[in-house]
PDB file of N, CA and C in Angstrom:
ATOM      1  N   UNK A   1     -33.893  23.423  16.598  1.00  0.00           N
ATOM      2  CA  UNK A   1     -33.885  22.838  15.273  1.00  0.00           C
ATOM      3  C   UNK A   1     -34.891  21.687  15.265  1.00  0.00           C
ATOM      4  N   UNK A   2     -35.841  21.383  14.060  1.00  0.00           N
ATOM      5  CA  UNK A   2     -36.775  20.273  13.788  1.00  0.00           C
ATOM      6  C   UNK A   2     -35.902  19.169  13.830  1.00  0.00           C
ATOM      7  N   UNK A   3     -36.665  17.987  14.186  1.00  0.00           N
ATOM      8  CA  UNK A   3     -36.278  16.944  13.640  1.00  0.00           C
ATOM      9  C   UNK A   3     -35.506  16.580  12.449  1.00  0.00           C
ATOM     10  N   UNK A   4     -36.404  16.900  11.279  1.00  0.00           N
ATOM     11  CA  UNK A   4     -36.212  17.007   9.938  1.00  0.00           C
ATOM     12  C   UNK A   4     -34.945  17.865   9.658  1.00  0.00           C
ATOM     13  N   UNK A   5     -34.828  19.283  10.757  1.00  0.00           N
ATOM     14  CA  UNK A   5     -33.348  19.754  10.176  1.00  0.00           C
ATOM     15  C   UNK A   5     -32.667  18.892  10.791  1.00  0.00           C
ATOM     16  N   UNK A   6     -32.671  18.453  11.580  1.00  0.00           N
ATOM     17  CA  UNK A   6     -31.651  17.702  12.623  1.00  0.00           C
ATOM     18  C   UNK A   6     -30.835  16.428  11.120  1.00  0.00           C
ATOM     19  N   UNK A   7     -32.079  15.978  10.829  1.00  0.00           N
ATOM     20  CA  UNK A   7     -31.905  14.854   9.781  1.00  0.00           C
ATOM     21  C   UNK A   7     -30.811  15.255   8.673  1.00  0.00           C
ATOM     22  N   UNK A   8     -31.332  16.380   8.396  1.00  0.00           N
ATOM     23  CA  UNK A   8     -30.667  16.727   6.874  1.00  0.00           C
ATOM     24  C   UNK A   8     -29.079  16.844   7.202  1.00  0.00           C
ATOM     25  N   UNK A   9     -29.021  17.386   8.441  1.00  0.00           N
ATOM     26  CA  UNK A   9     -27.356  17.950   8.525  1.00  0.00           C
ATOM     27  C   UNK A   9     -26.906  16.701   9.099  1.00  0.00           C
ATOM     28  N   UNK A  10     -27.338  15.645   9.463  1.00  0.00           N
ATOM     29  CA  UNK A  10     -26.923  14.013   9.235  1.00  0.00           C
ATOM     30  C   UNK A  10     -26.197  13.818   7.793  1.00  0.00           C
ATOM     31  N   UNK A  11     -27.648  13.771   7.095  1.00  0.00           N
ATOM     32  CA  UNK A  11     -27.113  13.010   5.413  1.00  0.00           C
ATOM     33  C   UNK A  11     -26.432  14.449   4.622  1.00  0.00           C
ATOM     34  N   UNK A  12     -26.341  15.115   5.093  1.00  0.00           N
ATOM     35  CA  UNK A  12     -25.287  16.108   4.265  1.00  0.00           C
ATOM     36  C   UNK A  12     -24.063  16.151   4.750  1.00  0.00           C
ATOM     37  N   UNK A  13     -24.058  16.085   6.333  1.00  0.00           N
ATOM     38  CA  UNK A  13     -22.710  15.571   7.153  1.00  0.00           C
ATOM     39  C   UNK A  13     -21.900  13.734   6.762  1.00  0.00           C
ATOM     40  N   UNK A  14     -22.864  13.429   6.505  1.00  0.00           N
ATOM     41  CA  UNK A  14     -22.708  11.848   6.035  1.00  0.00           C
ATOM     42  C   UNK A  14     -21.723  11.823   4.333  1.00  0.00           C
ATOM     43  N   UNK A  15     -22.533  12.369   3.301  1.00  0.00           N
ATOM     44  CA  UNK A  15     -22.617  12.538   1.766  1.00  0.00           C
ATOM     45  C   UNK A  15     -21.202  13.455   2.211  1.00  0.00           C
ATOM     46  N   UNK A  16     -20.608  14.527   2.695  1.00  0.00           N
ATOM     47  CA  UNK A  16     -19.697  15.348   2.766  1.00  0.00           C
ATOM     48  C   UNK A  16     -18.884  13.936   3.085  1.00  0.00           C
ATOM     49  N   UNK A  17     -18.739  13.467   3.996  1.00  0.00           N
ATOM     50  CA  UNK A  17     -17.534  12.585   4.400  1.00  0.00           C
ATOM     51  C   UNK A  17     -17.280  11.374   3.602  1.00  0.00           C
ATOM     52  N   UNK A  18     -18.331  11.026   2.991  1.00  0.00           N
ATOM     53  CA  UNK A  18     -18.173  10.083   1.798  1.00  0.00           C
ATOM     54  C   UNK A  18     -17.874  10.259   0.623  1.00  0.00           C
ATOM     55  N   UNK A  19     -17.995  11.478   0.121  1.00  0.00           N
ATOM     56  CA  UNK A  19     -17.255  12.060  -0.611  1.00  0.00           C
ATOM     57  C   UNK A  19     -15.704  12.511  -0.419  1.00  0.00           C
ATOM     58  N   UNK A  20     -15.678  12.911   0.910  1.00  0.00           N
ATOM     59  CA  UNK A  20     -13.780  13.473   1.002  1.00  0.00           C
ATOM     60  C   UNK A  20     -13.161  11.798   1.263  1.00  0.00           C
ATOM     61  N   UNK A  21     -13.769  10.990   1.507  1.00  0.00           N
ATOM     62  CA  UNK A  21     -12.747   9.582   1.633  1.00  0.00           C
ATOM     63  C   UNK A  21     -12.430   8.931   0.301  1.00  0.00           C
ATOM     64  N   UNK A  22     -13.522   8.997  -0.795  1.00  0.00           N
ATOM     65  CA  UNK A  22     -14.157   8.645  -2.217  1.00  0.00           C
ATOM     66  C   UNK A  22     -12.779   9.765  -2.750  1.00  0.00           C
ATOM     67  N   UNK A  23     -12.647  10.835  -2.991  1.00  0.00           N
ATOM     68  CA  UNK A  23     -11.650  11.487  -2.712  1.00  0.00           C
ATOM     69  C   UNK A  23     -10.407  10.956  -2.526  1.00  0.00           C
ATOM     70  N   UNK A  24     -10.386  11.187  -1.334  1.00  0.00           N
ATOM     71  CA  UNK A  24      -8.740  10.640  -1.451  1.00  0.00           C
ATOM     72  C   UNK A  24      -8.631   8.965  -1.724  1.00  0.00           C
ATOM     73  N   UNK A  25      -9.037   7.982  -1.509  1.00  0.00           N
ATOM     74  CA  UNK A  25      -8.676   7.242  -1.835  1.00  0.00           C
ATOM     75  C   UNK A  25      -8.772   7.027  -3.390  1.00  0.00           C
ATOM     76  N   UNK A  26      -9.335   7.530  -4.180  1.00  0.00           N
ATOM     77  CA  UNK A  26      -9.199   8.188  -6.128  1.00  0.00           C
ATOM     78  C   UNK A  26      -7.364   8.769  -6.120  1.00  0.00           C
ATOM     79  N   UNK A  27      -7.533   9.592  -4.969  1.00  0.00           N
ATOM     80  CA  UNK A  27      -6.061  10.116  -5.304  1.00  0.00           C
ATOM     81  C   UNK A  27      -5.431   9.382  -4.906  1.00  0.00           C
ATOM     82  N   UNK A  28      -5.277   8.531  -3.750  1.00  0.00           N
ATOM     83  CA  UNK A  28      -3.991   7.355  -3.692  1.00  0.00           C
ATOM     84  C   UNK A  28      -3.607   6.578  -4.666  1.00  0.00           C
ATOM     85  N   UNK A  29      -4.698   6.330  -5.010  1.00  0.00           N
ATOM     86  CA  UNK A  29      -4.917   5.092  -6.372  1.00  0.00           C
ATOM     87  C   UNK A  29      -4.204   5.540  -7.527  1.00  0.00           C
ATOM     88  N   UNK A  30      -4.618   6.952  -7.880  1.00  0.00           N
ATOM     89  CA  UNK A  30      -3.705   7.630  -9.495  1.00  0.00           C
ATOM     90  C   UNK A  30      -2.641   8.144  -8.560  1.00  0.00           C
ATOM     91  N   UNK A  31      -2.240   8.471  -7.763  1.00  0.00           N
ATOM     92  CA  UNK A  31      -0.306   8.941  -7.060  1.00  0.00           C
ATOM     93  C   UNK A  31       0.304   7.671  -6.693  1.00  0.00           C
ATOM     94  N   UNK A  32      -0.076   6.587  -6.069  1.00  0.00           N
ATOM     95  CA  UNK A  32       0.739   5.043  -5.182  1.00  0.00           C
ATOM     96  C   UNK A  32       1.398   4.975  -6.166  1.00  0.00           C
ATOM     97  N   UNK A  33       2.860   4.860  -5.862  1.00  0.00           N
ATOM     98  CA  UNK A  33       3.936   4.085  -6.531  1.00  0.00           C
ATOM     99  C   UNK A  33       4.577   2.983  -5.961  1.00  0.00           C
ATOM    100  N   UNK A  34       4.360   1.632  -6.289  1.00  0.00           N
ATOM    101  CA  UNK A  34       4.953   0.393  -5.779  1.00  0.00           C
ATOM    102  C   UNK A  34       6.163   0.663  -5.286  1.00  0.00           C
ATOM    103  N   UNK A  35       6.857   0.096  -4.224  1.00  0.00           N
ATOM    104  CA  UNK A  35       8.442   0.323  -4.451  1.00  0.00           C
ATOM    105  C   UNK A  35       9.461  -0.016  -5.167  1.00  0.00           C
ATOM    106  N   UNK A  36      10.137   0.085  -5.298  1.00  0.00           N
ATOM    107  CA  UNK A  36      11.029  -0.104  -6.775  1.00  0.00           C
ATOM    108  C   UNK A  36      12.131  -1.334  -6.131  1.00  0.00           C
ATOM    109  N   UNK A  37      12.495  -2.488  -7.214  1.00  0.00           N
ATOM    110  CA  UNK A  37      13.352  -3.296  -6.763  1.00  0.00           C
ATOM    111  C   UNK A  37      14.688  -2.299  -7.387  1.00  0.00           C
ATOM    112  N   UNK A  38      15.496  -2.439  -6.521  1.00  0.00           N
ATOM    113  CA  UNK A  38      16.941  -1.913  -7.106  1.00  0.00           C
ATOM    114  C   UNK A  38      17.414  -2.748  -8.090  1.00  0.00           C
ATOM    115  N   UNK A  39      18.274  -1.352  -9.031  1.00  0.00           N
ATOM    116  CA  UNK A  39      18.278  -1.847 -10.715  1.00  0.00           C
ATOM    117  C   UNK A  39      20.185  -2.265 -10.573  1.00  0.00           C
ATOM    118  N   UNK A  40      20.739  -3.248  -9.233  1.00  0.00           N
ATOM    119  CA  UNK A  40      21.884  -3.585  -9.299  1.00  0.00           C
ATOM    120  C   UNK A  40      21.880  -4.268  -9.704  1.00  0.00           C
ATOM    121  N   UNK A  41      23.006  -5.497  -9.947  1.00  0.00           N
ATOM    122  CA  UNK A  41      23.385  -7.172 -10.116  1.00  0.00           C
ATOM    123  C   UNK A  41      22.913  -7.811  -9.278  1.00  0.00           C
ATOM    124  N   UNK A  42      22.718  -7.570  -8.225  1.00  0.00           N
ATOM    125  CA  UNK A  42      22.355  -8.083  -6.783  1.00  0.00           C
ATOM    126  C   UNK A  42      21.207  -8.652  -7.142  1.00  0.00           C
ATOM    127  N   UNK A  43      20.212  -7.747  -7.711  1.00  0.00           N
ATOM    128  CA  UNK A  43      18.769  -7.812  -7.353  1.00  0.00           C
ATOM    129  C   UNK A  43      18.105  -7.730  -9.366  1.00  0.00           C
ATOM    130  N   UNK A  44      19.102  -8.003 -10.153  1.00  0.00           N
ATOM    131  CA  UNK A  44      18.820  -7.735 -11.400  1.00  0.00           C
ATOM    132  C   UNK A  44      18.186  -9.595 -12.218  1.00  0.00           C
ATOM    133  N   UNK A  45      18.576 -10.492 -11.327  1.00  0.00           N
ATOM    134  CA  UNK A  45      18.871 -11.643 -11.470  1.00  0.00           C
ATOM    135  C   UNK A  45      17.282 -12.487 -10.767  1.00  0.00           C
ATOM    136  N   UNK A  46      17.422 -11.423  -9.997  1.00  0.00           N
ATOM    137  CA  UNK A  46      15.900 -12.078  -8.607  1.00  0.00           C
ATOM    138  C   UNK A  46      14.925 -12.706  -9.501  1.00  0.00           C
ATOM    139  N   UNK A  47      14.255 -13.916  -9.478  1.00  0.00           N
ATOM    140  CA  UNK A  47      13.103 -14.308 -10.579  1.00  0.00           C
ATOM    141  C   UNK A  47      12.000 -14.811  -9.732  1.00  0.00           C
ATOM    142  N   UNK A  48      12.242 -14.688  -8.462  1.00  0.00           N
ATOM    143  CA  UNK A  48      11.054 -15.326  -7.493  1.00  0.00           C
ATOM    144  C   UNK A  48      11.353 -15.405  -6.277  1.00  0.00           C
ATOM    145  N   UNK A  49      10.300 -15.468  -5.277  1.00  0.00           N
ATOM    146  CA  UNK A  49      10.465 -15.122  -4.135  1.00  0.00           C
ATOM    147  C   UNK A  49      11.745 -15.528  -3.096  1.00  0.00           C
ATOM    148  N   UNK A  50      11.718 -16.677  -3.493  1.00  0.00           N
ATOM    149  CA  UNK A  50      12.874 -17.538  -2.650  1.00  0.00           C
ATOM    150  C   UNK A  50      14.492 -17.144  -2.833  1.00  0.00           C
ATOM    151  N   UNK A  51      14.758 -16.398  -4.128  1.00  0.00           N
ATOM    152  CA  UNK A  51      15.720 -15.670  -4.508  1.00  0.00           C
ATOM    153  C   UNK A  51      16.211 -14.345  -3.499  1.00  0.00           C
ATOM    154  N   UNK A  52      14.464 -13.966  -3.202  1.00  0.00           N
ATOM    155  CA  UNK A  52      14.787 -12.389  -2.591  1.00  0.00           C
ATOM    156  C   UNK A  52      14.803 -12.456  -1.033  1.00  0.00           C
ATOM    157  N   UNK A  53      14.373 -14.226  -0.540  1.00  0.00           N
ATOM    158  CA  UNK A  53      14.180 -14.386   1.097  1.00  0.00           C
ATOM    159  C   UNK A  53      15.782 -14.949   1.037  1.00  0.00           C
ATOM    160  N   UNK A  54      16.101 -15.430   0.182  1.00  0.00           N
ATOM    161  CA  UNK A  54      17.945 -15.577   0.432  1.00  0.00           C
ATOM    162  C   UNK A  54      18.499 -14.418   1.841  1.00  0.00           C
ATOM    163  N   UNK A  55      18.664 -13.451   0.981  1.00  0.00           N
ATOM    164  CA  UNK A  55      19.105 -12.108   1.698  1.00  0.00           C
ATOM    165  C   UNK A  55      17.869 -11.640   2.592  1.00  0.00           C
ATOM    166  N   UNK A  56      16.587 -11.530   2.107  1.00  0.00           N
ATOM    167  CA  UNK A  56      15.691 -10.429   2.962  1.00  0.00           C
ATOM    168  C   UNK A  56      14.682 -11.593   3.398  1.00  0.00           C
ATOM    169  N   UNK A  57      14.916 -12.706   3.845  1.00  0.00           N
ATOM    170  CA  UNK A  57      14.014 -13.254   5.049  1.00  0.00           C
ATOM    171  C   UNK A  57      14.312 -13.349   6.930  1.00  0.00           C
ATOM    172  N   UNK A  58      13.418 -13.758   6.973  1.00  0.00           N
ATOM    173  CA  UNK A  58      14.207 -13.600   8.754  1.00  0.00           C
ATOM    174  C   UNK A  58      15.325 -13.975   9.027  1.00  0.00           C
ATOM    175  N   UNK A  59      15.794 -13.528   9.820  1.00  0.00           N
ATOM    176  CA  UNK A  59      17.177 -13.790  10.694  1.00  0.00           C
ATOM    177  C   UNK A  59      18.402 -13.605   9.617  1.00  0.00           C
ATOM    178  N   UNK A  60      18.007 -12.706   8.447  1.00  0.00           N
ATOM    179  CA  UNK A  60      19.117 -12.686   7.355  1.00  0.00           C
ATOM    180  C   UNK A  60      20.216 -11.551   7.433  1.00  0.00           C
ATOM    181  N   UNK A  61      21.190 -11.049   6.735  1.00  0.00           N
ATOM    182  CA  UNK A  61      21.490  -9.874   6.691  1.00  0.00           C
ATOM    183  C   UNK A  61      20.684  -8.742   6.686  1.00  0.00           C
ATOM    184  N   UNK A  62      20.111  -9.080   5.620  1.00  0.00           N
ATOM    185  CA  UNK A  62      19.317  -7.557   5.462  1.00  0.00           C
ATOM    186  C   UNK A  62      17.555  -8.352   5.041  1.00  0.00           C
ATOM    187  N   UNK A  63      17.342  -8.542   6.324  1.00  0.00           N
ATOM    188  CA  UNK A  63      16.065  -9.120   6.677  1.00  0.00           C
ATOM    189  C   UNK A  63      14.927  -8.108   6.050  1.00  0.00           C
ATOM    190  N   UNK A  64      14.085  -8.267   6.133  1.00  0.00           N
ATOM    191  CA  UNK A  64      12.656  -7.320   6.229  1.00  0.00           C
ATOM    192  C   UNK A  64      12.813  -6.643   7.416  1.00  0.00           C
ATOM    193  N   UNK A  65      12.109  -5.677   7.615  1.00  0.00           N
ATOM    194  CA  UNK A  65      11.698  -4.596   8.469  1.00  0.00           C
ATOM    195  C   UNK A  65      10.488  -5.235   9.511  1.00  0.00           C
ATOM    196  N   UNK A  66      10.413  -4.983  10.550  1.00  0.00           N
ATOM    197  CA  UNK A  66       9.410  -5.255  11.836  1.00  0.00           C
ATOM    198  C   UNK A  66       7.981  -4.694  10.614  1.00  0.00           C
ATOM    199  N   UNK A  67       7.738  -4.051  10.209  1.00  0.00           N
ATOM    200  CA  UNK A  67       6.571  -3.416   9.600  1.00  0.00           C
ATOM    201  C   UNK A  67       5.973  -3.731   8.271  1.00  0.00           C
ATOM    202  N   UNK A  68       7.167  -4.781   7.602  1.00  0.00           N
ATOM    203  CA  UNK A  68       7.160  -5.327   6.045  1.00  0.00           C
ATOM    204  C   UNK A  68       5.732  -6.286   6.197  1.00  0.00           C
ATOM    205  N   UNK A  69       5.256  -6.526   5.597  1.00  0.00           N
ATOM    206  CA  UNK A  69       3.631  -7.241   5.681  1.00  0.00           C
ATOM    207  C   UNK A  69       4.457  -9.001   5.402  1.00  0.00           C
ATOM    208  N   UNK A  70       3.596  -9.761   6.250  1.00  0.00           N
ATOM    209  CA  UNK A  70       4.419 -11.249   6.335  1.00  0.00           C
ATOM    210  C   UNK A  70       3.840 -11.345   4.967  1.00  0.00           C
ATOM    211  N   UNK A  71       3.947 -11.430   3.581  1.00  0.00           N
ATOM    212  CA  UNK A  71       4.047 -11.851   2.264  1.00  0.00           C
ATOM    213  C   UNK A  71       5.045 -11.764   1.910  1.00  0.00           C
ATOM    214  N   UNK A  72       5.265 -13.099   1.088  1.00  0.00           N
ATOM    215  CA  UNK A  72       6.238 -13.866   0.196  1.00  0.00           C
ATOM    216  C   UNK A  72       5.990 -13.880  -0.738  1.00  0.00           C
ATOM    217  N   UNK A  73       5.077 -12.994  -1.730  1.00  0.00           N
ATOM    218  CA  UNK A  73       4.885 -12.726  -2.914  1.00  0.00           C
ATOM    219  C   UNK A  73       5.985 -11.404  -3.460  1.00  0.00           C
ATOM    220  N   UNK A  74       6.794 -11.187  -3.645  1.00  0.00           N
ATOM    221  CA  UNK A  74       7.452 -10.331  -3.099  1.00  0.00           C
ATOM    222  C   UNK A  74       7.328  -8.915  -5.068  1.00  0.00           C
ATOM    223  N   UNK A  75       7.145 -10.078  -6.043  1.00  0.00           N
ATOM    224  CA  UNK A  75       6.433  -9.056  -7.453  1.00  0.00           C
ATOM    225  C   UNK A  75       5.399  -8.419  -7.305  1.00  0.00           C
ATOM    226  N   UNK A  76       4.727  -8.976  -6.547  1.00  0.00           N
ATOM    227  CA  UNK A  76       3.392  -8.462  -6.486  1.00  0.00           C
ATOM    228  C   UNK A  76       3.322  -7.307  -5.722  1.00  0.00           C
ATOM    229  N   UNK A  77       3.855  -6.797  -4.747  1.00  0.00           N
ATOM    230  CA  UNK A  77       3.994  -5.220  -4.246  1.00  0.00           C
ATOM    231  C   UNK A  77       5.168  -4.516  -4.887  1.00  0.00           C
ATOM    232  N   UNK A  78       6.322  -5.107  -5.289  1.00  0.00           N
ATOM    233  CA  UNK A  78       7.646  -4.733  -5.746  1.00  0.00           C
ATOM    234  C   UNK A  78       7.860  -4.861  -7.223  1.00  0.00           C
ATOM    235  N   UNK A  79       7.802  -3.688  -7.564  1.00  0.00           N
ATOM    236  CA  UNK A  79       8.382  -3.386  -9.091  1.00  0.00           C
ATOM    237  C   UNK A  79       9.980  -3.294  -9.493  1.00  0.00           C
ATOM    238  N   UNK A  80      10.486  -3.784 -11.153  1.00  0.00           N
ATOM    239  CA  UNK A  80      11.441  -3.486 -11.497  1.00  0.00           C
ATOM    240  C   UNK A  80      11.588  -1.849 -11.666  1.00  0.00           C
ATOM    241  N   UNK A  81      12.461  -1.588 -11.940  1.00  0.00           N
ATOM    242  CA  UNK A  81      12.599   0.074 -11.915  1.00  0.00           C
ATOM    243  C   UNK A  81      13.486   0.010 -13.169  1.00  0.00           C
TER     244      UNK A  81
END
């Protein structure tokens, strides 16, 4: 193979993979659904963060998860439902 083919199946191998990532990340974007705050009494009342680290901050009952991202913004990823 030339140089020149060598080249092309670069930027067509390149343009293919930038396109399938361009791709899915289009589709994450229109499918991602925030997670939903539960629609109990518990959690119907919550108006800000310090409300929801009551119960779900460290060392609590029902703490965060090892994997929960350290933010205390807690509206800003978490929707009412």
């Amino acid at each position: 193979m030339s140089e020149r083919g060598a080249t092309n199946v670069l930027v067509i191998g390149f343009v293919v993979a930038a396109g399938a990532l361009s791709a899915m990340l289009v589709a994450y974007t229109l499918t991602h659904r925030r997670p939903p705050i539960p629609a109990d009494s518990d959690h119907s009342t919550a108006a800000g963060a310090d409300q929801c680290l009551h119960c779900h901050g460290p060392g609590m009952k029902n703490a965060r998860g090892k994997n929960h991202p350290l933010n205390d913004r807690c509206f800003s990823c978490h929707e009412r439902v």
